[in-house]
C-alpha atoms as a PDB file:
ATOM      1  CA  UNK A   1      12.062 -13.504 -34.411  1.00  0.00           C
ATOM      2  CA  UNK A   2      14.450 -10.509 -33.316  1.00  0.00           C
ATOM      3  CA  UNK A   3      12.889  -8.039 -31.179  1.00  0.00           C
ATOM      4  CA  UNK A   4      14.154  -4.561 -32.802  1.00  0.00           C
ATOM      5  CA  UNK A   5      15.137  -2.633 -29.423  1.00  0.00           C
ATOM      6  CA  UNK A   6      18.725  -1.106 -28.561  1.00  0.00           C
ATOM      7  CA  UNK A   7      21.361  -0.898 -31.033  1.00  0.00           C
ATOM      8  CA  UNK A   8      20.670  -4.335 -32.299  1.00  0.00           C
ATOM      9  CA  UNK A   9      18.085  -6.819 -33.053  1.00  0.00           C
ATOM     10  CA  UNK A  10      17.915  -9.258 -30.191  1.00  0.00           C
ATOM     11  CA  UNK A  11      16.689 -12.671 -30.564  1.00  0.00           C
ATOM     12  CA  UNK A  12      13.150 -12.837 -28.851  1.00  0.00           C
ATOM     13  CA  UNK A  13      14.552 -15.939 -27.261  1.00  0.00           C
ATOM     14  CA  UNK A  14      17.263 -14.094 -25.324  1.00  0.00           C
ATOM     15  CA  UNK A  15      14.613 -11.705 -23.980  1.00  0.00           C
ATOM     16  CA  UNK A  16      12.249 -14.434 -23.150  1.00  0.00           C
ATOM     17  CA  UNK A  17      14.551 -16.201 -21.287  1.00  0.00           C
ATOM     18  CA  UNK A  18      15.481 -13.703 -19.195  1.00  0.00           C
ATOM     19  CA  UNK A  19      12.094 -12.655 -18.202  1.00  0.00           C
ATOM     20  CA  UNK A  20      11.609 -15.878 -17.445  1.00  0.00           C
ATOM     21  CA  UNK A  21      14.443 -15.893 -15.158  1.00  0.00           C
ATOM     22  CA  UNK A  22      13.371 -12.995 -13.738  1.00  0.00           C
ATOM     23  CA  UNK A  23       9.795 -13.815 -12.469  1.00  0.00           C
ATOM     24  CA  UNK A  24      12.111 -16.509  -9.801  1.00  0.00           C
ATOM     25  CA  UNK A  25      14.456 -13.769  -9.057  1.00  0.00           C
ATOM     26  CA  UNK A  26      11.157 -11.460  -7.660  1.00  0.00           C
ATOM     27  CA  UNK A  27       9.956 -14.350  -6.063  1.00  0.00           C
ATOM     28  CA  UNK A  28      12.670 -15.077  -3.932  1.00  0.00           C
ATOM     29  CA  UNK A  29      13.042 -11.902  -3.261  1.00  0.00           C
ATOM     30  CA  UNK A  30       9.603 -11.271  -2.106  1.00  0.00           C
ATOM     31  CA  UNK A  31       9.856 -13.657   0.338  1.00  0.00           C
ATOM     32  CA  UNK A  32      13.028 -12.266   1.890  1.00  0.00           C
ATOM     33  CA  UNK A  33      10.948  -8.876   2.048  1.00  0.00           C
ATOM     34  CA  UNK A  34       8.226 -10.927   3.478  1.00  0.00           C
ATOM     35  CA  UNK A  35       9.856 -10.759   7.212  1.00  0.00           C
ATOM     36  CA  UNK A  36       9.303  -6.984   7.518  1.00  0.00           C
ATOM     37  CA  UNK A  37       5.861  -7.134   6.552  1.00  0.00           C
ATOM     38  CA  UNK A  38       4.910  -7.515  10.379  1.00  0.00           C
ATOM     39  CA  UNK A  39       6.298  -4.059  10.600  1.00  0.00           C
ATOM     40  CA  UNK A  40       5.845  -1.935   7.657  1.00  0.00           C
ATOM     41  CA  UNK A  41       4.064  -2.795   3.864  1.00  0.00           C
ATOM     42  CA  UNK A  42       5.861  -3.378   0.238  1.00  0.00           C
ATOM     43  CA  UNK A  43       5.485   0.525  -0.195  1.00  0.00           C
ATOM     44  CA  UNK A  44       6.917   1.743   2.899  1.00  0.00           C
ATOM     45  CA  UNK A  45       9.683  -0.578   2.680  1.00  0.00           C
ATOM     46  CA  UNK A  46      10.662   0.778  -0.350  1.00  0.00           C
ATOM     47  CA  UNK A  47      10.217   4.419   1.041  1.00  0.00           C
ATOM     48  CA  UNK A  48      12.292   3.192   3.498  1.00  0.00           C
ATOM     49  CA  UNK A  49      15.247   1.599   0.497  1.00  0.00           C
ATOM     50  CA  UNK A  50      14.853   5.066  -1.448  1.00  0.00           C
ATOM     51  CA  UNK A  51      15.811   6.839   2.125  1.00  0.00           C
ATOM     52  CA  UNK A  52      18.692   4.153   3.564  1.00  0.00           C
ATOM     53  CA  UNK A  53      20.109   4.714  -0.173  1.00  0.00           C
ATOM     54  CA  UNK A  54      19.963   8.431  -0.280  1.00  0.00           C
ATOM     55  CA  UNK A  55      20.947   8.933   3.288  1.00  0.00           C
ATOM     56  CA  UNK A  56      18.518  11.778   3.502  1.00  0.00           C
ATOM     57  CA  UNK A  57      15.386  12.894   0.660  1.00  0.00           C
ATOM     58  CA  UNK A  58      13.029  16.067   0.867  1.00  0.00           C
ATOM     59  CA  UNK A  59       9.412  14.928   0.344  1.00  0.00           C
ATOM     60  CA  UNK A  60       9.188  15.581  -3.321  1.00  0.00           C
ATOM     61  CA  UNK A  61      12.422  13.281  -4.114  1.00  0.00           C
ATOM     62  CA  UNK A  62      11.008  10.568  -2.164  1.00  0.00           C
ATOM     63  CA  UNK A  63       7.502  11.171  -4.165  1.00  0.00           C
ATOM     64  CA  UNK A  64       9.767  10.798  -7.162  1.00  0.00           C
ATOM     65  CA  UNK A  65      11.471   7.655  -6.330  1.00  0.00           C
ATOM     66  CA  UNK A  66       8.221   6.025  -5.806  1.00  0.00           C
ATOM     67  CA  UNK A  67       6.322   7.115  -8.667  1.00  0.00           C
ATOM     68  CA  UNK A  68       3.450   8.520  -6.288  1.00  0.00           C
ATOM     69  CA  UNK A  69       2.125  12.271  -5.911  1.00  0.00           C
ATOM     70  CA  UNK A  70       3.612  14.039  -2.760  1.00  0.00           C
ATOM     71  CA  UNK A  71       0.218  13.571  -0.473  1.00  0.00           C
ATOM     72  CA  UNK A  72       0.736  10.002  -0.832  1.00  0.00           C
ATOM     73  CA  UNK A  73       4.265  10.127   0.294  1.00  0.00           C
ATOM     74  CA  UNK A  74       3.739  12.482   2.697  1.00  0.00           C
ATOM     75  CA  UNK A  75       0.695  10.420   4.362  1.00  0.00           C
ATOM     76  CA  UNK A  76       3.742   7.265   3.916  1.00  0.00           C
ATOM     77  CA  UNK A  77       5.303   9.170   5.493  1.00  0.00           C
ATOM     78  CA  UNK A  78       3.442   9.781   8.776  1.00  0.00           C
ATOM     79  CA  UNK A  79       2.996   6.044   9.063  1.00  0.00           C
ATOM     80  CA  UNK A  80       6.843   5.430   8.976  1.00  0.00           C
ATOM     81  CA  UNK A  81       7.231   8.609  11.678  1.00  0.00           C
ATOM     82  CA  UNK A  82       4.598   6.806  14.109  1.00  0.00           C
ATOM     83  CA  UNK A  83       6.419   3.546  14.188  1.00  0.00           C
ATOM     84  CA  UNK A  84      10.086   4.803  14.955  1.00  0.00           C
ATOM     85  CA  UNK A  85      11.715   3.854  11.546  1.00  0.00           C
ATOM     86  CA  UNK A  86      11.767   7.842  10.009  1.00  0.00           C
ATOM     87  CA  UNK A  87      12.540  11.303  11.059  1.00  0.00           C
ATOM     88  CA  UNK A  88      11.014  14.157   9.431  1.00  0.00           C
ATOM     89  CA  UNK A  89      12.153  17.353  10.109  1.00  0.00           C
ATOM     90  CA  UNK A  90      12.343  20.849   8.562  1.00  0.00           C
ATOM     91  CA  UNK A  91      15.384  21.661   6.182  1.00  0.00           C
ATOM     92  CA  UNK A  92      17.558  23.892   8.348  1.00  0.00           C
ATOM     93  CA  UNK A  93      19.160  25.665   4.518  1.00  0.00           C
ATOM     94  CA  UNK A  94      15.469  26.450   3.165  1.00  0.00           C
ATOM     95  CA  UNK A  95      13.009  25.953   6.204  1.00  0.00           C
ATOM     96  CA  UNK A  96      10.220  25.248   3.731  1.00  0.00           C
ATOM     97  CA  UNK A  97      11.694  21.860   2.681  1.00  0.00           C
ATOM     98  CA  UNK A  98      10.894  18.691   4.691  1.00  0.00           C
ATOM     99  CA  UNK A  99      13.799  16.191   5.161  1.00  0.00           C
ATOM    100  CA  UNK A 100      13.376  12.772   5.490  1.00  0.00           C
ATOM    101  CA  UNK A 101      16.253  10.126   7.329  1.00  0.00           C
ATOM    102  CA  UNK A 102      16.287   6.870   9.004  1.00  0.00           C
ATOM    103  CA  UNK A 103      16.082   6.729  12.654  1.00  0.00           C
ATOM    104  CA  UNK A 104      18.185   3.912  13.998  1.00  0.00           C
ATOM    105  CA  UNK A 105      14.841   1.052  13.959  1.00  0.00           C
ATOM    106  CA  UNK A 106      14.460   1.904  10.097  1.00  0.00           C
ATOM    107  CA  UNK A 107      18.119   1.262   9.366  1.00  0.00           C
ATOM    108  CA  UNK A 108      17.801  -2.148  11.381  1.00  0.00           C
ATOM    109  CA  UNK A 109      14.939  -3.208   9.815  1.00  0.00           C
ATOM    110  CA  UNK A 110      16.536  -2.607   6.585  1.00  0.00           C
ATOM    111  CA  UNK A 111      19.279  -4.286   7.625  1.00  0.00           C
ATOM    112  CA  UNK A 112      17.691  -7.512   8.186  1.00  0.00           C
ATOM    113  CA  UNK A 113      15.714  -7.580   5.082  1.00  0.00           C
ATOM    114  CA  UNK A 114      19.202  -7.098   3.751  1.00  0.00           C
ATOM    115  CA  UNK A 115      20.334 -10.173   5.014  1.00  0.00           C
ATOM    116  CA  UNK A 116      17.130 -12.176   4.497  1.00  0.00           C
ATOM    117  CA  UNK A 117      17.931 -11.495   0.631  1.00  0.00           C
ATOM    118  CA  UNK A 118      20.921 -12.414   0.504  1.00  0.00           C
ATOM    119  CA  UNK A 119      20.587 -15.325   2.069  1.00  0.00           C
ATOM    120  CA  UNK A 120      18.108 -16.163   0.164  1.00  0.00           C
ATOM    121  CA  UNK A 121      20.141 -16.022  -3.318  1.00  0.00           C
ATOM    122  CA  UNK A 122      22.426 -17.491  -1.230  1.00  0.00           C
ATOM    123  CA  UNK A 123      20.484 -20.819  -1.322  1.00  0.00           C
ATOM    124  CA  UNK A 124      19.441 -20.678  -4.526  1.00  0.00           C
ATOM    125  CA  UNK A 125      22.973 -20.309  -5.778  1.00  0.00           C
ATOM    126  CA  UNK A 126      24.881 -22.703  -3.931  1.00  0.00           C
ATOM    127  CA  UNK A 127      22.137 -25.240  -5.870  1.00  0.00           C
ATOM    128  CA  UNK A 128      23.896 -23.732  -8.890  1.00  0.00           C
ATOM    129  CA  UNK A 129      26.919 -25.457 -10.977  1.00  0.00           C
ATOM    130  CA  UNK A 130      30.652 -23.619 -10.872  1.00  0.00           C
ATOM    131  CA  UNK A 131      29.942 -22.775 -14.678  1.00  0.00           C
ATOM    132  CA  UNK A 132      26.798 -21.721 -13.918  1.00  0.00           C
ATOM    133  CA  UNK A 133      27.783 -19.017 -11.128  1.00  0.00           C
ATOM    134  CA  UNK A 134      30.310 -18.175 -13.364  1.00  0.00           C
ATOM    135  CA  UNK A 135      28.402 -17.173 -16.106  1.00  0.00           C
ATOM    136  CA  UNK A 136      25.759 -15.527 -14.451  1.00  0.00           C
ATOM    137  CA  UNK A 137      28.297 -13.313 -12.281  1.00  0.00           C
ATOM    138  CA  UNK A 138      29.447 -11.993 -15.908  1.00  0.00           C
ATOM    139  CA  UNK A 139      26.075 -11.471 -17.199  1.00  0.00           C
ATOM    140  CA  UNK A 140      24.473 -10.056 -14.394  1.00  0.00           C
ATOM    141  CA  UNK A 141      28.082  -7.775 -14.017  1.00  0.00           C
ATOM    142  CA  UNK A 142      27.404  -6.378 -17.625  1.00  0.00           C
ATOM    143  CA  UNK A 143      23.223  -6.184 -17.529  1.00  0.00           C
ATOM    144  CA  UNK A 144      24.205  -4.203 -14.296  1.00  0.00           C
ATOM    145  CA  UNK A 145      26.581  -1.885 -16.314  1.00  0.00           C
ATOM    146  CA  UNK A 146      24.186  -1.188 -19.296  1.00  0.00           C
ATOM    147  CA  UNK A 147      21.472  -0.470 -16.914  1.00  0.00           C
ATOM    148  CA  UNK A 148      22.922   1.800 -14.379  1.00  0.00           C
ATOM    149  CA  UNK A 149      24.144   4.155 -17.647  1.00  0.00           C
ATOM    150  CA  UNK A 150      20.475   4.013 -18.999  1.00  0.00           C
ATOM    151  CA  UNK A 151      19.015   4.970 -15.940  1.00  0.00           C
ATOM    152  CA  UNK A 152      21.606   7.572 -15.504  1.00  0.00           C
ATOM    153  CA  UNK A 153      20.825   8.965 -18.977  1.00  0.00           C
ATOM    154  CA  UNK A 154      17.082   8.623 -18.166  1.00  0.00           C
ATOM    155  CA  UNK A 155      16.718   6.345 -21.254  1.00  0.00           C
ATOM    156  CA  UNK A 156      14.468   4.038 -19.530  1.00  0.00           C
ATOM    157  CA  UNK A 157      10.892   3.775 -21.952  1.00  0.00           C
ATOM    158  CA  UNK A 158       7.646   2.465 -21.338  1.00  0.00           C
END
């Protein structure tokens, strides 16, 4: 049965299968995240991604990113500020803005996550045929493509 989405039917199969493929994917990915959870939980860590990738957020962009009101990021926030991995400071262009970075711990800790994933697929790939790799390199190379215009077009729906 075709699941009538995008600018074509797509086989329910297709979709299936790739949800399906997906549910590993998390998994071994939440386990490489798993080694900073000594340090910091799943939603500072990714208060801590949404910073390393920005370089620098005010309060409210980092509220965005995570989906949360701004008390909740802001009280994030504090947490991340106690243990060394954020600065906060006050915008020096608007002084009413708060901007968030990375102290140097933060960027380290992200870094070894970093490398804890990737080793990760790492091992799950090299269990993976040539033709496999292959294939999935072009697949993931065009789902990649598709999905960085939608989200820069904001077509992303519920």
């Amino acid at each position: 049965m075709p699941i009538g989405r995008g600018p074509a039917n797509l086989p329910a199969d297709l979709v299936i299968a790739v949800a399906a493929a997906a549910r590993p994917l998390v998994m071994v990915w939440g386990r490489a995240d798993g080694i900073s959870q000594a340090q910091v939980s799943p939603p500072q860590l990714r208060a801590l991604v949404a910073v390393g990738q920005h370089g620098s957020l005010n309060l409210s962009q980092l509220a965005d990113e995570l989906g949360v009101i701004p008390s909740s990021a802001s009280r994030l926030c504090d947490r991340l500020v106690a243990a060394g991995l954020l600065d906060r400071r006050v915008s020096e262009q608007t002084r009413r803005e708060v901007v968030l970075t990375l102290r140097r711990e933060g960027q380290r800790l992200l870094d070894t996550v970093e490398h804890a994933r990737r080793d990760a697929l790492a091992d799950v790939l090299g269990g993976m045929r040539l033709g496999g790799r292959k294939a999935l390199l072009s697949g993931l190379e065009a789902f990649a493509e598709v999905a960085g215009q939608m989200a820069e077009q904001d077509q992303w729906t519920a």
